[in-house]
C-alpha atoms as a PDB file:
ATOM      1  CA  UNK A   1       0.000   0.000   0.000  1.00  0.00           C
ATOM      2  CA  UNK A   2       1.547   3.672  -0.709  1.00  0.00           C
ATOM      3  CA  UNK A   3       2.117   6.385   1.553  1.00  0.00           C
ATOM      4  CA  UNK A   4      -0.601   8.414   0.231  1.00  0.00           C
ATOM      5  CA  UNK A   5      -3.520   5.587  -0.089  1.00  0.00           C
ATOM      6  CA  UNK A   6      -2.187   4.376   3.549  1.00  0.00           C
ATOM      7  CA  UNK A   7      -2.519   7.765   5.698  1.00  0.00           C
ATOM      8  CA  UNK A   8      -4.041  10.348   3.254  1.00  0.00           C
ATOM      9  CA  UNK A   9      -7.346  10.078   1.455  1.00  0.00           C
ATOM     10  CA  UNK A  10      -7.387   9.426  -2.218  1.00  0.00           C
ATOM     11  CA  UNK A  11      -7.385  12.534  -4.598  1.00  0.00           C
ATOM     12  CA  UNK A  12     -10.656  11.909  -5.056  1.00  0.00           C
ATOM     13  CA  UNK A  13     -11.378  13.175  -1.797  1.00  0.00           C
ATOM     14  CA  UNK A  14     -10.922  17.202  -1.201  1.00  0.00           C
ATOM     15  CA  UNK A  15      -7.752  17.805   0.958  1.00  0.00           C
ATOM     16  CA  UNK A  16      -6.682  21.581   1.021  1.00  0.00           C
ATOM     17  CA  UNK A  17      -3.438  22.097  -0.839  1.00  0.00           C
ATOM     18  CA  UNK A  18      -1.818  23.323   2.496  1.00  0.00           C
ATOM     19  CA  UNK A  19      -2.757  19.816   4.140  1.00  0.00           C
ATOM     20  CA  UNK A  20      -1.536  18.115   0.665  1.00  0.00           C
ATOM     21  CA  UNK A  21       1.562  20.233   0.779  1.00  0.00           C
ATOM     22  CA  UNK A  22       2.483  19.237   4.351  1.00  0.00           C
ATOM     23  CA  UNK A  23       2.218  15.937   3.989  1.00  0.00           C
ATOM     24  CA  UNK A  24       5.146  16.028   1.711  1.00  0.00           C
ATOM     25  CA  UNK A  25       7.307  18.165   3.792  1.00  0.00           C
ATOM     26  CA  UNK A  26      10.614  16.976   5.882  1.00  0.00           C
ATOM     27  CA  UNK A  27      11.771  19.337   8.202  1.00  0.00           C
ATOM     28  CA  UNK A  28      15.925  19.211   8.523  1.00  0.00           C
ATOM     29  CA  UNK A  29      16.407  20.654  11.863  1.00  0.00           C
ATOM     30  CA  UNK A  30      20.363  21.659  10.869  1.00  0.00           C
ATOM     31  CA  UNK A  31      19.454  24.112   8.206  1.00  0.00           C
ATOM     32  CA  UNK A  32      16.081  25.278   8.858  1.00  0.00           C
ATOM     33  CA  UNK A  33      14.980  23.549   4.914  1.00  0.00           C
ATOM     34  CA  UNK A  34      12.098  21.899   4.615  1.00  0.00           C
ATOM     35  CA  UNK A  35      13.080  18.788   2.075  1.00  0.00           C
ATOM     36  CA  UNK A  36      10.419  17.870  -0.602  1.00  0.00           C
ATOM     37  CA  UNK A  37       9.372  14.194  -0.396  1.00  0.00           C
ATOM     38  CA  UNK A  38       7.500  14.208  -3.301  1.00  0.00           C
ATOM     39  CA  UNK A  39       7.471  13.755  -6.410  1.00  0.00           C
ATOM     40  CA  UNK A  40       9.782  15.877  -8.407  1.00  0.00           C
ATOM     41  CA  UNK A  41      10.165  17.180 -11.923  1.00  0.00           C
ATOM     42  CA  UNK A  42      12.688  14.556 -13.317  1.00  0.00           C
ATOM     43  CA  UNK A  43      14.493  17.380 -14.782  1.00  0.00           C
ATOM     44  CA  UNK A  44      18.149  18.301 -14.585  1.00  0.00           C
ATOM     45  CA  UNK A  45      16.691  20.311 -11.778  1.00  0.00           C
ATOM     46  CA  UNK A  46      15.254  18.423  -8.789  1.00  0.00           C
ATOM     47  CA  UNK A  47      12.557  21.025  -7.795  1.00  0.00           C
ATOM     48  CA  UNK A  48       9.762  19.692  -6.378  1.00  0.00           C
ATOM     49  CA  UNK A  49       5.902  18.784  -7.878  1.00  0.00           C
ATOM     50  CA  UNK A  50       2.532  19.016  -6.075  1.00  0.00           C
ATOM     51  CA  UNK A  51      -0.700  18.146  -8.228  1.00  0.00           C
ATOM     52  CA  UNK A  52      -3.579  20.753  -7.884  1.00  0.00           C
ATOM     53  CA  UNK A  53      -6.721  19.684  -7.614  1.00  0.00           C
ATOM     54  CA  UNK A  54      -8.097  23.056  -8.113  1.00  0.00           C
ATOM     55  CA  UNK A  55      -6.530  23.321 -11.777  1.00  0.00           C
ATOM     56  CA  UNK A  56      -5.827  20.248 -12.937  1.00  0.00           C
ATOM     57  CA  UNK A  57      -2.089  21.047 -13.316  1.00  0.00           C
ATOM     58  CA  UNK A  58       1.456  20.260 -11.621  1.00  0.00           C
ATOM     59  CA  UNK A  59       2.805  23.194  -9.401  1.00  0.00           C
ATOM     60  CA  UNK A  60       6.289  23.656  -8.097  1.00  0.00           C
ATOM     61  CA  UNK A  61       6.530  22.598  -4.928  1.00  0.00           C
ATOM     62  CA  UNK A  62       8.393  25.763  -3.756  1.00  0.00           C
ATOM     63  CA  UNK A  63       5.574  28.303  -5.696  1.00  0.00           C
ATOM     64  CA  UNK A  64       2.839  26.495  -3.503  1.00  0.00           C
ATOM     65  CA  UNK A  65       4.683  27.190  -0.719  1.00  0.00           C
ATOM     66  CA  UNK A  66       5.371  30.727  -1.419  1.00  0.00           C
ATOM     67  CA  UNK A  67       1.749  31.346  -2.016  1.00  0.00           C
ATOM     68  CA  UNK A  68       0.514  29.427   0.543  1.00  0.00           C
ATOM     69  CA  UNK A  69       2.348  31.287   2.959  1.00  0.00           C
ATOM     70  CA  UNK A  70       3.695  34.676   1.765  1.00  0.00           C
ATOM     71  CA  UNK A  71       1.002  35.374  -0.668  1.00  0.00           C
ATOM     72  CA  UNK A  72       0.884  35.886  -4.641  1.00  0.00           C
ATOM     73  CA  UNK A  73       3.713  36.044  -6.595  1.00  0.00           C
ATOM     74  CA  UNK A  74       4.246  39.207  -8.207  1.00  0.00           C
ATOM     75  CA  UNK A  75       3.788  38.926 -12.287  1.00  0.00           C
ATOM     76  CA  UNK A  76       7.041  38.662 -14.160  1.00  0.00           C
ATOM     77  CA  UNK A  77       8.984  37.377 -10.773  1.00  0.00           C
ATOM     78  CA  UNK A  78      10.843  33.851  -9.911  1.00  0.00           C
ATOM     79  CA  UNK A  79      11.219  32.387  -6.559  1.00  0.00           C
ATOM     80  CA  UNK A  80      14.740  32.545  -5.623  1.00  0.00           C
ATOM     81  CA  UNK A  81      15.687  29.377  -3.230  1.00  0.00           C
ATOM     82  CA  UNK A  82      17.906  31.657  -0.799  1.00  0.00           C
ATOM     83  CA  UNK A  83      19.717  28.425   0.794  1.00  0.00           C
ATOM     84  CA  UNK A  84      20.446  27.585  -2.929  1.00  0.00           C
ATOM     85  CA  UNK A  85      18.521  24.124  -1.800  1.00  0.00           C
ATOM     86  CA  UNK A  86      16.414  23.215  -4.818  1.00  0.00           C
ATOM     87  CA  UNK A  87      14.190  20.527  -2.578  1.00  0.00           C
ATOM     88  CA  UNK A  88      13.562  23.173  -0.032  1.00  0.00           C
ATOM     89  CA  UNK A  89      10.406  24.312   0.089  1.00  0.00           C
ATOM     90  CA  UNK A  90      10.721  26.378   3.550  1.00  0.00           C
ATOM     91  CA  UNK A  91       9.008  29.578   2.728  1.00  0.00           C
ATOM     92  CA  UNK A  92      11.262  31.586   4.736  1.00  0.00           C
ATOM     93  CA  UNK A  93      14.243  30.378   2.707  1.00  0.00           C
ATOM     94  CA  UNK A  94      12.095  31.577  -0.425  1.00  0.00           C
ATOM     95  CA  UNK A  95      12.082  35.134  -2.252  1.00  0.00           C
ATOM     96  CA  UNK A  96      10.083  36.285  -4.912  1.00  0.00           C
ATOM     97  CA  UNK A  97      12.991  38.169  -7.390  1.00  0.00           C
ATOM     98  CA  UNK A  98      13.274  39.173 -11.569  1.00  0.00           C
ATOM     99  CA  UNK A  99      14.950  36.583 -13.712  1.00  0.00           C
ATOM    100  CA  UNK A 100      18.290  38.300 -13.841  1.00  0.00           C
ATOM    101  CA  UNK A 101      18.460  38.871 -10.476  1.00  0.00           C
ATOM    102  CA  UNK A 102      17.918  34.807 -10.039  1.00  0.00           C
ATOM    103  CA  UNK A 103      20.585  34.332 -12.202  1.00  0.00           C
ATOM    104  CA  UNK A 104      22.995  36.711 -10.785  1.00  0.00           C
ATOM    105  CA  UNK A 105      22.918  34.620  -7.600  1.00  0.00           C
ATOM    106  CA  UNK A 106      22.467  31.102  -8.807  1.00  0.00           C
ATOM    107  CA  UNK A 107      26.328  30.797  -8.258  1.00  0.00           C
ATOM    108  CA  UNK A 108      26.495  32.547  -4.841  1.00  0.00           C
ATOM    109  CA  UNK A 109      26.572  30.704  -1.728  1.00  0.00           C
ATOM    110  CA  UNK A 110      23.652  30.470   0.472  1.00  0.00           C
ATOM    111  CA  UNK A 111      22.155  33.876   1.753  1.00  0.00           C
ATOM    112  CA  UNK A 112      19.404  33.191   4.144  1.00  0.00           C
ATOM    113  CA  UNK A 113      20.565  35.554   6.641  1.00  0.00           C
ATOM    114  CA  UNK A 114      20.669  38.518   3.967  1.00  0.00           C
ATOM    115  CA  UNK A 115      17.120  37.319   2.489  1.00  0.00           C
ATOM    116  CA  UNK A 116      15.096  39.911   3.830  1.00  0.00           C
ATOM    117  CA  UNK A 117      17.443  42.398   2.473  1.00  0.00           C
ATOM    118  CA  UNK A 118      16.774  44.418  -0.751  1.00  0.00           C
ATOM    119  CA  UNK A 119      20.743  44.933  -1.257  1.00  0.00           C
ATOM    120  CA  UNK A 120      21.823  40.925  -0.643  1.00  0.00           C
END
């Protein structure tokens, strides 16, 4: 029996996405991340992948957790993972930033102290 059909209900049955989006979650006590146990993307990338029942489409796991907690993210903006921890979805660790300023830090070492900060 799987994980899901074990302790969750089916899909069938309507779970909020926050309660769906938990259930996924692994806290890691040493940096603060909360690891994705999901699914992921298969990608070069390992972000990530939480079905929406609401749509009928795969989310990143991180975006869900941005909006679930911070809010809506601003149009034309990427979620920058500041602990440069693709499986984290711990919305503190998360900022909403342009494209080039996502790629100006993709090489940079982890900032979560500094991610509050306009100039970081």
């Amino acid at each position: 029996m799987s994980r899901w059909s074990k302790y969750m209900p089916r899909a069938s049955v309507k779970v909020s996405m926050q309660t769906r989006f938990e259930y996924y979650v692994e806290p890691e006590p040493m940096s603060g991340c909360w690891l994705w146990i999901g699914s992921g993307n298969g990608g070069q990338k390992p972000y990530g992948r939480l079905f929406d029942l609401a749509t009928g489409k795969n989310e990143l796991a991180h975006r869900v957790s941005y909006r679930l907690f911070k809010g809506e993210i601003p149009a034309g903006f990427q979620i920058d993972h500041c602990c440069r921890n693709m499986q984290c979805v711990n919305p503190n660790h998360l900022e909403a930033v342009t494209m080039e300023e996502n790629k100006r830090r993709r090489w940079l070492p982890p900032h979560c102290s500094t991610c509050q900060c306009k100039a970081g």
